[in-house]
C-alpha atoms as a PDB file:
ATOM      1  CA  UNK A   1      16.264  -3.167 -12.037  1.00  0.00           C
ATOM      2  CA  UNK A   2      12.666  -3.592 -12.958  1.00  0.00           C
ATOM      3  CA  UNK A   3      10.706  -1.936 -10.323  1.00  0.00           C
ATOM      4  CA  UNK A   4       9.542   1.625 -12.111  1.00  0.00           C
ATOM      5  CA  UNK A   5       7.678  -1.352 -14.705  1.00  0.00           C
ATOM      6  CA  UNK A   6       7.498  -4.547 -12.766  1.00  0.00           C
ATOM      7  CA  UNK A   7       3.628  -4.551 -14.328  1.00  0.00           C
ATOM      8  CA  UNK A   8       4.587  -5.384 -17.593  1.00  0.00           C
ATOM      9  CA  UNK A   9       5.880  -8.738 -16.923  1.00  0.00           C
ATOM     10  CA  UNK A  10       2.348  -9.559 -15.175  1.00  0.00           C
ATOM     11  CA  UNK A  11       0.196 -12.129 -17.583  1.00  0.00           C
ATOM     12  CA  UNK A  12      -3.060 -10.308 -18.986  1.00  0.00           C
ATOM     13  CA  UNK A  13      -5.402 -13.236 -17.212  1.00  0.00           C
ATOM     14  CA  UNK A  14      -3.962 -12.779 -13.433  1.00  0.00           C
ATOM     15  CA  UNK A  15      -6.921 -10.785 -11.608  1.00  0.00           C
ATOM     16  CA  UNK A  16      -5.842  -7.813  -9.660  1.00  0.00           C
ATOM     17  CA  UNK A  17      -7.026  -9.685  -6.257  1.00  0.00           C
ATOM     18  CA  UNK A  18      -4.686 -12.144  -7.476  1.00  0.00           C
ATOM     19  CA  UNK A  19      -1.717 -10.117  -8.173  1.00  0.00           C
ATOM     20  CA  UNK A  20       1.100  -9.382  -5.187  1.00  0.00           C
ATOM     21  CA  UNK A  21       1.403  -5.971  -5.078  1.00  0.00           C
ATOM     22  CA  UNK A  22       3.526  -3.954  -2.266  1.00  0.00           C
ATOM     23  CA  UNK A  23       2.069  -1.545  -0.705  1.00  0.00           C
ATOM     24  CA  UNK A  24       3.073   1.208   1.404  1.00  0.00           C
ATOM     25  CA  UNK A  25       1.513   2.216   4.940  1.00  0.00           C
ATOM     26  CA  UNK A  26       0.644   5.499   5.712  1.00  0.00           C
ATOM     27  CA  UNK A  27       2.571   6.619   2.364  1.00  0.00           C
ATOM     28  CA  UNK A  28       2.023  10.479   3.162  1.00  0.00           C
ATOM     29  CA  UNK A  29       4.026  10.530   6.511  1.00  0.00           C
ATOM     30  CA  UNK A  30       7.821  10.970   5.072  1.00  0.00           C
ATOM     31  CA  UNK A  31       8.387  14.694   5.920  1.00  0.00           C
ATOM     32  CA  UNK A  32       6.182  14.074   9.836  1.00  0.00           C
ATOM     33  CA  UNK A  33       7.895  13.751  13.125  1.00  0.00           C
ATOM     34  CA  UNK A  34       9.487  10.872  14.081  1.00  0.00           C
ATOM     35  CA  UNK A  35       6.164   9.097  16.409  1.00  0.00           C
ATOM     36  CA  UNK A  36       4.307   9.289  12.958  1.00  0.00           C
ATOM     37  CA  UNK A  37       6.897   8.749  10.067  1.00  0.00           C
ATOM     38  CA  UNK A  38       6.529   5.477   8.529  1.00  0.00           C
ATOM     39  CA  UNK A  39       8.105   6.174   5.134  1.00  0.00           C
ATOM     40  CA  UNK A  40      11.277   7.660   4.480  1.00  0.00           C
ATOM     41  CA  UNK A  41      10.761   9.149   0.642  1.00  0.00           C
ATOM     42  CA  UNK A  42       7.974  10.385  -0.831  1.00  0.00           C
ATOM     43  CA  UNK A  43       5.179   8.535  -3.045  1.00  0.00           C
ATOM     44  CA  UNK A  44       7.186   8.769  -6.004  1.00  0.00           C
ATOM     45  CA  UNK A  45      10.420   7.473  -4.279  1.00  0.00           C
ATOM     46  CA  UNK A  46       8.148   4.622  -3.073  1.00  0.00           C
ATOM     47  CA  UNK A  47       6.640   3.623  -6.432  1.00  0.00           C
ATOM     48  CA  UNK A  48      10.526   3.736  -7.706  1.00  0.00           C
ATOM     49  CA  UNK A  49      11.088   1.342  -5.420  1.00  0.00           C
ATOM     50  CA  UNK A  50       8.114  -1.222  -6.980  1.00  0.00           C
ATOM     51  CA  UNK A  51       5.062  -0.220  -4.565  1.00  0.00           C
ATOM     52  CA  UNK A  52       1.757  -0.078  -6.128  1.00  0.00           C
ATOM     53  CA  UNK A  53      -0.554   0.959  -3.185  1.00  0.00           C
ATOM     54  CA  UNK A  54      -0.681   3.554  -1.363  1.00  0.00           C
ATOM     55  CA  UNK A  55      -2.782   4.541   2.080  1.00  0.00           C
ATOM     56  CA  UNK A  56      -3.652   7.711   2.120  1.00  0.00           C
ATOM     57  CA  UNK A  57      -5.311   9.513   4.667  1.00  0.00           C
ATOM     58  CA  UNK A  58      -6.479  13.299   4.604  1.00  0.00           C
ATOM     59  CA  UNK A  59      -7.005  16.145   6.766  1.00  0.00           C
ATOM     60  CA  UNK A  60      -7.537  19.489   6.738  1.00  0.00           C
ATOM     61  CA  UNK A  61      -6.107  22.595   8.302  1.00  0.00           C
ATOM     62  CA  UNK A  62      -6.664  25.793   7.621  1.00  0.00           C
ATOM     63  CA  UNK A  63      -8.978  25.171   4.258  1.00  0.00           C
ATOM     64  CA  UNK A  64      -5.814  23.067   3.660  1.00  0.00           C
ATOM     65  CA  UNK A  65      -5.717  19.579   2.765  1.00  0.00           C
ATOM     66  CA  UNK A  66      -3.000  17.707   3.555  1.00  0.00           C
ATOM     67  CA  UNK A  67      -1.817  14.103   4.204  1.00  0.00           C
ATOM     68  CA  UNK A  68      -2.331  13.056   7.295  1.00  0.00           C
ATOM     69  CA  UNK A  69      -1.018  10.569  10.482  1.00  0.00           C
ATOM     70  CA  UNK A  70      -3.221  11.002  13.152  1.00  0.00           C
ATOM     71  CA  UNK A  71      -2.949  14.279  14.532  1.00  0.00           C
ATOM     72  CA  UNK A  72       0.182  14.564  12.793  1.00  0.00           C
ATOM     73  CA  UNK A  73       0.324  16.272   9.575  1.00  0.00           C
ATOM     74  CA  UNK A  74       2.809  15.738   6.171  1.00  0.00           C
ATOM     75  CA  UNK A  75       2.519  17.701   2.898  1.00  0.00           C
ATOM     76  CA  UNK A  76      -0.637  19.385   1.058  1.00  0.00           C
ATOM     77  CA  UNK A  77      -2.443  17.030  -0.876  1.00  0.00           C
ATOM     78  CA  UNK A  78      -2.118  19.176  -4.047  1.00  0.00           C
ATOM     79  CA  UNK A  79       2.090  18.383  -3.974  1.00  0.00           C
ATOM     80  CA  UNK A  80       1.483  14.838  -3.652  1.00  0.00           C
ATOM     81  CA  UNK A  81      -0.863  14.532  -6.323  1.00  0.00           C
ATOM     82  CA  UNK A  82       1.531  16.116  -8.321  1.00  0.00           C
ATOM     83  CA  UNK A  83       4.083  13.225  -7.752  1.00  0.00           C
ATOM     84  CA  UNK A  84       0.974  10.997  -8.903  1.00  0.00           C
ATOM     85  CA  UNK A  85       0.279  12.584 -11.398  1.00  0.00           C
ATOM     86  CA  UNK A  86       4.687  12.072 -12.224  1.00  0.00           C
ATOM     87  CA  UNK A  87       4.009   8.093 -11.836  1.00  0.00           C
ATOM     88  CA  UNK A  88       1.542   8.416 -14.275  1.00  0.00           C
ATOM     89  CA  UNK A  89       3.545  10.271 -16.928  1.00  0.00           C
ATOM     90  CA  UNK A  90       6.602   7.676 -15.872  1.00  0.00           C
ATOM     91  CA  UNK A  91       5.549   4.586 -17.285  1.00  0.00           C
ATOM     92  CA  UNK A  92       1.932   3.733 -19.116  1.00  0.00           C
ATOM     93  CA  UNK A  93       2.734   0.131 -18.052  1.00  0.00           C
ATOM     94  CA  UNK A  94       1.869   0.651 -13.940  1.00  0.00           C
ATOM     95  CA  UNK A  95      -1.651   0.528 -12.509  1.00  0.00           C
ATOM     96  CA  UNK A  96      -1.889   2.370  -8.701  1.00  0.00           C
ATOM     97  CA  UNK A  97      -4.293   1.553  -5.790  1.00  0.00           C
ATOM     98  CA  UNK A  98      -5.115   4.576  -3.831  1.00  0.00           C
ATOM     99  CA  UNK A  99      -7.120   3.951  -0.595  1.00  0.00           C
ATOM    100  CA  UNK A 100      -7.748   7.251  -0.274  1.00  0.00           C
ATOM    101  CA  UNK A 101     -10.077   8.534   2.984  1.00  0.00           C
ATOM    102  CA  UNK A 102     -10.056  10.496   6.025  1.00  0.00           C
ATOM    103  CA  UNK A 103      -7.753   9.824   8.536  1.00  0.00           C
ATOM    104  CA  UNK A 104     -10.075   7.576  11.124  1.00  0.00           C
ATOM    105  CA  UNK A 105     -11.726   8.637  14.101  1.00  0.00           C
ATOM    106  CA  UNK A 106      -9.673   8.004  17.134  1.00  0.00           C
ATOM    107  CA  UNK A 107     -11.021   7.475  20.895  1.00  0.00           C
ATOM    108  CA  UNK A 108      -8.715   8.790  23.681  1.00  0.00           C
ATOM    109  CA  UNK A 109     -10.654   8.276  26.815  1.00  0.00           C
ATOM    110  CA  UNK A 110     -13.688  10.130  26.676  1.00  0.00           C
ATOM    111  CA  UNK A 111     -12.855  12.046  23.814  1.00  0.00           C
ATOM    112  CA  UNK A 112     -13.033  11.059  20.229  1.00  0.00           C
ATOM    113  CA  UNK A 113     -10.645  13.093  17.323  1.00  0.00           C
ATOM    114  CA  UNK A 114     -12.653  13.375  14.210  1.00  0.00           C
ATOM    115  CA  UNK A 115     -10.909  14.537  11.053  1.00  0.00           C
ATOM    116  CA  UNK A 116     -12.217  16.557   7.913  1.00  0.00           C
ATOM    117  CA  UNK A 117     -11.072  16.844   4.037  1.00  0.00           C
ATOM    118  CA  UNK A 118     -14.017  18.672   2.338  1.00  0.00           C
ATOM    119  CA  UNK A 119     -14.575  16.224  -0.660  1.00  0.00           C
ATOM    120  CA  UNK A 120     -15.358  19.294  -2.697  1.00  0.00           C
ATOM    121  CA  UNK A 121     -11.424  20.900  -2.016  1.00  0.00           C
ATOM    122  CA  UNK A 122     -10.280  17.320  -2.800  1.00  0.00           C
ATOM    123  CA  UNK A 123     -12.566  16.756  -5.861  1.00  0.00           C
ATOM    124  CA  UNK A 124     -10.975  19.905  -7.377  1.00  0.00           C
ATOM    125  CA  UNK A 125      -7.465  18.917  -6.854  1.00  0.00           C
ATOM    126  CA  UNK A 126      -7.874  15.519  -8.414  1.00  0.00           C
ATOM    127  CA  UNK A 127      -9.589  16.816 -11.462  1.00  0.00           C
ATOM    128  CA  UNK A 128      -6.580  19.634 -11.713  1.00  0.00           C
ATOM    129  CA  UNK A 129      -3.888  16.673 -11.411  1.00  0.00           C
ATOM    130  CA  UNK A 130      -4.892  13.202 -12.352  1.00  0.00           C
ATOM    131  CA  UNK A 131      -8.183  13.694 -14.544  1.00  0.00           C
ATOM    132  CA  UNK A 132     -10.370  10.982 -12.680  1.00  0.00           C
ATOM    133  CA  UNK A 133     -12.365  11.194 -16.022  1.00  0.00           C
ATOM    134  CA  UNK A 134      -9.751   9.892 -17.850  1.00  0.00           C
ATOM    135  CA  UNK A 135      -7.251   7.825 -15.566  1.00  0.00           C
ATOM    136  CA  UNK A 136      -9.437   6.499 -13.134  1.00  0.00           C
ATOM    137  CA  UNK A 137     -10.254   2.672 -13.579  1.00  0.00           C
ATOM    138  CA  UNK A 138     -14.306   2.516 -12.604  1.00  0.00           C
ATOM    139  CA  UNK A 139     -15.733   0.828 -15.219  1.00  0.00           C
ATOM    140  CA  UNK A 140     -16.412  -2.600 -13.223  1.00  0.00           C
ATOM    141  CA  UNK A 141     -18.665  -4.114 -10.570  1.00  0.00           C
ATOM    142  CA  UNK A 142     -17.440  -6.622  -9.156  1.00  0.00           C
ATOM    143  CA  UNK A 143     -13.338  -6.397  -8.380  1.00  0.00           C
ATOM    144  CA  UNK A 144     -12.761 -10.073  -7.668  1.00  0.00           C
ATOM    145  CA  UNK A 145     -13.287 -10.650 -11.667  1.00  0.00           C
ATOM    146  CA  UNK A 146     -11.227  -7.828 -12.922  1.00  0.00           C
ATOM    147  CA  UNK A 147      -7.905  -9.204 -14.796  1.00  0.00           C
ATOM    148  CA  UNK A 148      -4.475  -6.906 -15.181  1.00  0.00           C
ATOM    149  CA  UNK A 149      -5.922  -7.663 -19.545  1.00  0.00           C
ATOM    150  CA  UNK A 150      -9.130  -5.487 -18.709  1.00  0.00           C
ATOM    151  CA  UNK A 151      -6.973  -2.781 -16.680  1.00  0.00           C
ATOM    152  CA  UNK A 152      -4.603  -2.599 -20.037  1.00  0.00           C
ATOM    153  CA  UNK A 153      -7.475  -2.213 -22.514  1.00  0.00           C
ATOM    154  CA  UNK A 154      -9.331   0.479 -20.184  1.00  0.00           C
ATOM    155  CA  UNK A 155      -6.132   2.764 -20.645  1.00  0.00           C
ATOM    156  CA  UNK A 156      -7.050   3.669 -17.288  1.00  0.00           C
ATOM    157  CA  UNK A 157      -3.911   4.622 -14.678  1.00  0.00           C
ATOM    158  CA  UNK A 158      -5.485   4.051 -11.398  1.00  0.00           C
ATOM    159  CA  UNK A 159      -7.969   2.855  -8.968  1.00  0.00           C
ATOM    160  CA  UNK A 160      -9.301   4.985  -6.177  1.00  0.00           C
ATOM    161  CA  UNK A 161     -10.705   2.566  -2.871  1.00  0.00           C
ATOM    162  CA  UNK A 162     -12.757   4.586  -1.022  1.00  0.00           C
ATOM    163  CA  UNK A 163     -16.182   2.768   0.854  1.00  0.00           C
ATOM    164  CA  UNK A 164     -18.390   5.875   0.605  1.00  0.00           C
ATOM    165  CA  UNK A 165     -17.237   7.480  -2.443  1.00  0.00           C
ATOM    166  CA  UNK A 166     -16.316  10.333  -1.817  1.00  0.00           C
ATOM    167  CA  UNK A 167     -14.269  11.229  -4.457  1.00  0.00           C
ATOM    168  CA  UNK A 168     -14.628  11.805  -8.333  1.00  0.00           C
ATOM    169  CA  UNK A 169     -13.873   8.299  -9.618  1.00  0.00           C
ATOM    170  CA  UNK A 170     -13.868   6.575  -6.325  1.00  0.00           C
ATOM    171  CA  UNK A 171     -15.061   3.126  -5.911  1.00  0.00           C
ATOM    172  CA  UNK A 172     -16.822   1.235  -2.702  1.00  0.00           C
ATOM    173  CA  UNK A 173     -14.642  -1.751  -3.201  1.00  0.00           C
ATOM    174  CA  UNK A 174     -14.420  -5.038  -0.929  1.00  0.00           C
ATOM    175  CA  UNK A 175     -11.167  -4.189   1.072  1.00  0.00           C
ATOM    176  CA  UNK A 176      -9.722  -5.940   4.400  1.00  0.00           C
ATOM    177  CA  UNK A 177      -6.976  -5.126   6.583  1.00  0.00           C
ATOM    178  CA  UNK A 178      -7.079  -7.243   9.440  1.00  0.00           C
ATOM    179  CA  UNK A 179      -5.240  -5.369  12.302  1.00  0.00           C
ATOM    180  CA  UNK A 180      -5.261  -5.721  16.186  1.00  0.00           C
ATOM    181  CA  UNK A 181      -2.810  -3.596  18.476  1.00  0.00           C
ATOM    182  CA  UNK A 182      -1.591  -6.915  20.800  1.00  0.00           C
ATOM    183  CA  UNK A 183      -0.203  -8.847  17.673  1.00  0.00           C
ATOM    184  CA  UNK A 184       1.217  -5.614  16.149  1.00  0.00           C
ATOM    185  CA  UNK A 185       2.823  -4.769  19.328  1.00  0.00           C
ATOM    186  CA  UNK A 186       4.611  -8.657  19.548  1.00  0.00           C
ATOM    187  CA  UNK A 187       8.291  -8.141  19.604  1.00  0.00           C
ATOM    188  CA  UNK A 188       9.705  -9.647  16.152  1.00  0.00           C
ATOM    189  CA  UNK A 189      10.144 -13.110  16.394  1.00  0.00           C
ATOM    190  CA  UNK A 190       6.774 -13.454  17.821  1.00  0.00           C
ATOM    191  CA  UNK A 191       5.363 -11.522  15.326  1.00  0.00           C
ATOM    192  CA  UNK A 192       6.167 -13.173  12.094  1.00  0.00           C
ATOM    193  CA  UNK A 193       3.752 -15.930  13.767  1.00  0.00           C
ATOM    194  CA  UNK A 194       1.579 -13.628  15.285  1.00  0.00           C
ATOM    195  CA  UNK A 195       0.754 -12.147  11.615  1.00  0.00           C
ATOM    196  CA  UNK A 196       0.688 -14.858   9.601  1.00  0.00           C
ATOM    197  CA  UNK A 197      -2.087 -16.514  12.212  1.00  0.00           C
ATOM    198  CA  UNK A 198      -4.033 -13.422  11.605  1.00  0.00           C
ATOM    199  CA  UNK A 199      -3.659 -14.054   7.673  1.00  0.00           C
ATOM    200  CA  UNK A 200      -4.996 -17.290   8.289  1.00  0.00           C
ATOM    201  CA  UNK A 201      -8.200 -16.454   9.927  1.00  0.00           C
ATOM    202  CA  UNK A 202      -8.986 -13.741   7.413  1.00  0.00           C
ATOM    203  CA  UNK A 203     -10.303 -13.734   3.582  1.00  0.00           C
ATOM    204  CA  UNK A 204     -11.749 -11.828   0.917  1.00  0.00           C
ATOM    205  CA  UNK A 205     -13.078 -12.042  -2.427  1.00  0.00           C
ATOM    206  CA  UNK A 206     -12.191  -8.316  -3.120  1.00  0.00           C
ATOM    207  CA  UNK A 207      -8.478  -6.946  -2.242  1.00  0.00           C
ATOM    208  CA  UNK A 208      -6.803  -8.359   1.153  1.00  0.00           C
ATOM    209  CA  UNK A 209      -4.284  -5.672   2.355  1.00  0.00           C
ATOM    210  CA  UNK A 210      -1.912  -7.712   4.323  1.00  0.00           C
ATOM    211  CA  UNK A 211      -0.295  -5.516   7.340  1.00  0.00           C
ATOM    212  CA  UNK A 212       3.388  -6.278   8.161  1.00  0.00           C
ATOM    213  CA  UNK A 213       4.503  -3.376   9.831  1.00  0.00           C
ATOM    214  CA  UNK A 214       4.474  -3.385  13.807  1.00  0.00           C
ATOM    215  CA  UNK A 215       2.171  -0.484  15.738  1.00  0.00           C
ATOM    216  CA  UNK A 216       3.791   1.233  18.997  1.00  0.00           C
ATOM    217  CA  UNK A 217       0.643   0.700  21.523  1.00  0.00           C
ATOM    218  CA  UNK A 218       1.330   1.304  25.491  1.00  0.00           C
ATOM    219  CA  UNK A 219       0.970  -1.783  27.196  1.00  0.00           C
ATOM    220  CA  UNK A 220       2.515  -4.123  24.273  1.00  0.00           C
ATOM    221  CA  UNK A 221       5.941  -5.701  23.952  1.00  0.00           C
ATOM    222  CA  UNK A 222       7.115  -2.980  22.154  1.00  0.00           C
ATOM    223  CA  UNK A 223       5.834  -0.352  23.794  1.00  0.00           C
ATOM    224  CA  UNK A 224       5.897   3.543  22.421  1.00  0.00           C
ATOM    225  CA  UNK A 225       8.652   3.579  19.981  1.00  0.00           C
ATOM    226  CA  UNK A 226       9.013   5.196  16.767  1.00  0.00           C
ATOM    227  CA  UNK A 227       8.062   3.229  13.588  1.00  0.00           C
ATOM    228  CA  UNK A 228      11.684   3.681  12.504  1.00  0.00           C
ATOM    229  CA  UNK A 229      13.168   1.539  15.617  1.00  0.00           C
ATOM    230  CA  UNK A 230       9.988  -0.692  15.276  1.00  0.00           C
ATOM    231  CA  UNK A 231      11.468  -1.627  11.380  1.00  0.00           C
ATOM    232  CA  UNK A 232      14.948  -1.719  12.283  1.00  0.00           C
ATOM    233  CA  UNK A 233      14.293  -4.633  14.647  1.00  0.00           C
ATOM    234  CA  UNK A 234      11.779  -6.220  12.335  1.00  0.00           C
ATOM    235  CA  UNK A 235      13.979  -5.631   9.279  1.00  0.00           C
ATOM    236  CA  UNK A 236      15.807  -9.166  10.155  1.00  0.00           C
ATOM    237  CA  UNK A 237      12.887 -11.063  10.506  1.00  0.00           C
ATOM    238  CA  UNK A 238      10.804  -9.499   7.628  1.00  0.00           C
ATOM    239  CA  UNK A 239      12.156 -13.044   5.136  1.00  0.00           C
ATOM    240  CA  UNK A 240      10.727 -15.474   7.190  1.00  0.00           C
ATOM    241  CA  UNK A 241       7.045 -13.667   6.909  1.00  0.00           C
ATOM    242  CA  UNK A 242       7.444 -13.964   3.234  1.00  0.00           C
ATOM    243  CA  UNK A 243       8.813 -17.550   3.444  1.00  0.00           C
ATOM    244  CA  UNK A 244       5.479 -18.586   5.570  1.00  0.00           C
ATOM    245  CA  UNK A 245       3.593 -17.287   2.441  1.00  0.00           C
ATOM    246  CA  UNK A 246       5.474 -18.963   0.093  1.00  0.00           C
ATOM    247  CA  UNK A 247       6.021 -22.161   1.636  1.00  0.00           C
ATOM    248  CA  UNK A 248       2.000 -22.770   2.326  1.00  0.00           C
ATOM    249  CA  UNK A 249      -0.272 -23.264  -0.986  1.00  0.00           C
ATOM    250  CA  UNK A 250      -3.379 -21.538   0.689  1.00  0.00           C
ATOM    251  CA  UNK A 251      -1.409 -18.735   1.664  1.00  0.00           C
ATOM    252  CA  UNK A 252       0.148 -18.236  -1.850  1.00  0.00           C
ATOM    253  CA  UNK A 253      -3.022 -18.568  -3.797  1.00  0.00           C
ATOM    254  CA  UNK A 254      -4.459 -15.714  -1.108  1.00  0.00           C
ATOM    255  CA  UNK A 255      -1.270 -13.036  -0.999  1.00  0.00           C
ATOM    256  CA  UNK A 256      -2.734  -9.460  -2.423  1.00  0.00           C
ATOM    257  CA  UNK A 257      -1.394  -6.339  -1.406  1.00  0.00           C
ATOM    258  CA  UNK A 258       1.572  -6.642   1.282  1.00  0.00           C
ATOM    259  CA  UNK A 259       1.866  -2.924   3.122  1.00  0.00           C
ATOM    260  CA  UNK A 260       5.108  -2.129   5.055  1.00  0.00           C
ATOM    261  CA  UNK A 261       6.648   0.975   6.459  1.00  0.00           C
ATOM    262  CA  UNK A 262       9.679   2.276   5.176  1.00  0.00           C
ATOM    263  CA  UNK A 263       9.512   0.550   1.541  1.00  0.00           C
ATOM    264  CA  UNK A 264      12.268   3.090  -0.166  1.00  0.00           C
ATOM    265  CA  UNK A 265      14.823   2.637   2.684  1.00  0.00           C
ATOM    266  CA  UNK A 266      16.172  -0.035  -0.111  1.00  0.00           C
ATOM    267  CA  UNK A 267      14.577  -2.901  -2.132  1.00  0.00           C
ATOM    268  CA  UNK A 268      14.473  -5.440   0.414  1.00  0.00           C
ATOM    269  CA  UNK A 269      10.808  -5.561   0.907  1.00  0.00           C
ATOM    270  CA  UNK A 270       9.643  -4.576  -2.362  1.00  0.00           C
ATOM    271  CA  UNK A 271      12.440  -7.552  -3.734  1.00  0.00           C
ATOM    272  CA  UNK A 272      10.796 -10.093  -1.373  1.00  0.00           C
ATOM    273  CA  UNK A 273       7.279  -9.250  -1.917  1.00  0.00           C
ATOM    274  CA  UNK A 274       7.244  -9.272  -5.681  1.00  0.00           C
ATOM    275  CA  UNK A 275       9.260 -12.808  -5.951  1.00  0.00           C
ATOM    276  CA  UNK A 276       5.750 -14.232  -4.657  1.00  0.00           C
ATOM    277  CA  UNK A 277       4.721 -13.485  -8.461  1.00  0.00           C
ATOM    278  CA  UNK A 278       7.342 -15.975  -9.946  1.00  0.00           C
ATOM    279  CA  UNK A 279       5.862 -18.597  -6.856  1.00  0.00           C
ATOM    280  CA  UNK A 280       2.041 -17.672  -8.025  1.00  0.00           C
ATOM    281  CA  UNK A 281       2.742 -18.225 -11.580  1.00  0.00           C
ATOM    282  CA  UNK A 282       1.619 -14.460 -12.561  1.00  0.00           C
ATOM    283  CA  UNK A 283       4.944 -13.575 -14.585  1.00  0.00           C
ATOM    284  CA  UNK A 284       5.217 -13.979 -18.392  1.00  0.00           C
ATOM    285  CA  UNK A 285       7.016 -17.052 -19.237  1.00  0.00           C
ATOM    286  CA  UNK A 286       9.387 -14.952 -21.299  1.00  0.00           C
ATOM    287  CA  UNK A 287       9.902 -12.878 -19.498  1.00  0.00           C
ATOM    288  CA  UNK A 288      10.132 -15.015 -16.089  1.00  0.00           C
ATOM    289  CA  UNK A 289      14.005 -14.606 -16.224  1.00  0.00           C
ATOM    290  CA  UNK A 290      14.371 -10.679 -16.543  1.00  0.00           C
ATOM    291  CA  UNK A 291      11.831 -10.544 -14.060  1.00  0.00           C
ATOM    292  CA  UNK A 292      13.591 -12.369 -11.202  1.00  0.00           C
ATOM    293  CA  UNK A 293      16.942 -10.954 -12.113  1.00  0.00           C
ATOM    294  CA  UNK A 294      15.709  -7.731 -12.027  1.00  0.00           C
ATOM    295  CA  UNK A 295      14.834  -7.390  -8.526  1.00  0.00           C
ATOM    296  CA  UNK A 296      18.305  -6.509  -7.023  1.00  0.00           C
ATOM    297  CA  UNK A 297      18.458  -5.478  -3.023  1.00  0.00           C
ATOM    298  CA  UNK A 298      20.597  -2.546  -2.339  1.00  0.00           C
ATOM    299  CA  UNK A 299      22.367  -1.842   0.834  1.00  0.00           C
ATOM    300  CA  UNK A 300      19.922  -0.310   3.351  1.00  0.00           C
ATOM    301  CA  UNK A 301      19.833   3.453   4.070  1.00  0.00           C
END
């Protein structure tokens, strides 16, 4: 299997916006309850199993910070930059994206849910795990021209998305994730369409983070259900998604960053996602064969 250094069959000239790169939704929720869990492992379990971004969202709790879902929260920030910093150490060949940020506002009603990470608490922990001064990739301006060649010969490890900055070695970098709670609510057959129409209407010149998990939103087809049922019924369905990608020239040329839920539960996803790769023509020629052989699919768990 390939997916611990899938990177190193990418050609030096493929830009990052180009790239197909799974990604992992709401990575920090593993350990939450089962309304918010949308991953079963933790980050370093999920970049095992090929993904290279990574939504994370913070909060804090008693001078705390920890990964958040909501109101829901998963492990302190400082143990998951630890498995980070374990990626990092794994295999000098792999570049991450962290869209790293507070967890959103939310409006219930009258009342709106604010949530806090004091960028000084966070600041510290990066610097004590993953040296932003020396891994993190910020020596561009414009993302859309950056090849996986000028990654390689920064030495740098990682880039960290976030639009204000927050963070040491942050960057405010073009990002869309086009999102609406009817269409992500669509039971599965009408949501392969459903998503790929919402694809369609959408680009970027910076990275497109393409959403193919459903959302459990009262009032929707699905209804309130746990992400877990929500990917065992999509699970089925989750080829033809990929197939409506390949199959279209406009859509292949676009493809970025595909986020799921549950991308360790086996190598399904990760298997289909990073095939689009061999389609876009971003695989060594060399090294085409080793690279499509070397994305097995295990049995799920």
């Amino acid at each position: 299997m390939i997916y611990d250094k899938w990177m190193s069959f990418i050609k030096d000239d493929v830009k990052l916006t180009e790239l197909v790169i799974p990604g992992s939704h709401n990575a920090g929720s593993y350990t939450m309850n089962a309304l918010a869990k949308c991953q079963s492992d933790d980050l370093y379990e999920q970049y095992m199993h090929g993904v290279r971004h990574f939504c994370i969202r913070l909060n804090e709790k008693k001078g705390v910070v920890y990964l958040a879902h909501g109101m829901s929260f998963g492990r302190p920030l400082e143990e998951v930059l630890g498995q980070i910093s374990r990626m990092i150490k794994h295999n000098d060949s792999e570049f991450l994206i962290l869209d790293m940020r507070e967890y959103y506002p939310q409006k219930f009603g009258p009342i709106t849910l604010k949530y806090k990470a004091d960028p000084i608490k966070v600041n510290a922990l990066l610097k004590s795990y993953i040296d932003p001064v020396k891994y993190a990739f910020v020596d561009f301006t414009d993302i859309s021209n950056v090849t996986m060649g000028d990654i390689r010969k920064s030495g740098k490890r990682y880039l960290i998305v976030n639009s204000e900055q927050a963070y040491s070695g942050s960057k405010a970098v073009e990002t869309i994730l086009p999102w609406d709670s009817k269409s992500f609510g669509l039971s599965p057959e009408k949501f392969v369409d459903a998503t790929i129409k919402i694809f369609d209407e959408n680009s970027t010149k910076g990275l497109y983070w393409f959403q193919t998990q459903e959302t459990p939103n009262l009032g929707t087809e699905q209804g309130v259900v746990t992400p877990k049922v929500l990917d065992d019924r999509l699970r089925p369905y989750y080829g033809q998604i990929i197939d409506k990608l390949r199959e279209n020239p406009e859509r292949l040329q676009k493809v970025n960053i595909v986020e799921g839920d549950f991308m360790s539960r086996d190598y399904q996803k990760s298997s289909d996602i990073l095939r689009l790769n061999i389609d876009k023509g971003n695989v060594m020629d060399d090294k085409s064969d080793e690279y499509k052989d070397g994305l097995v699919v295990r049995n799920l768990r």
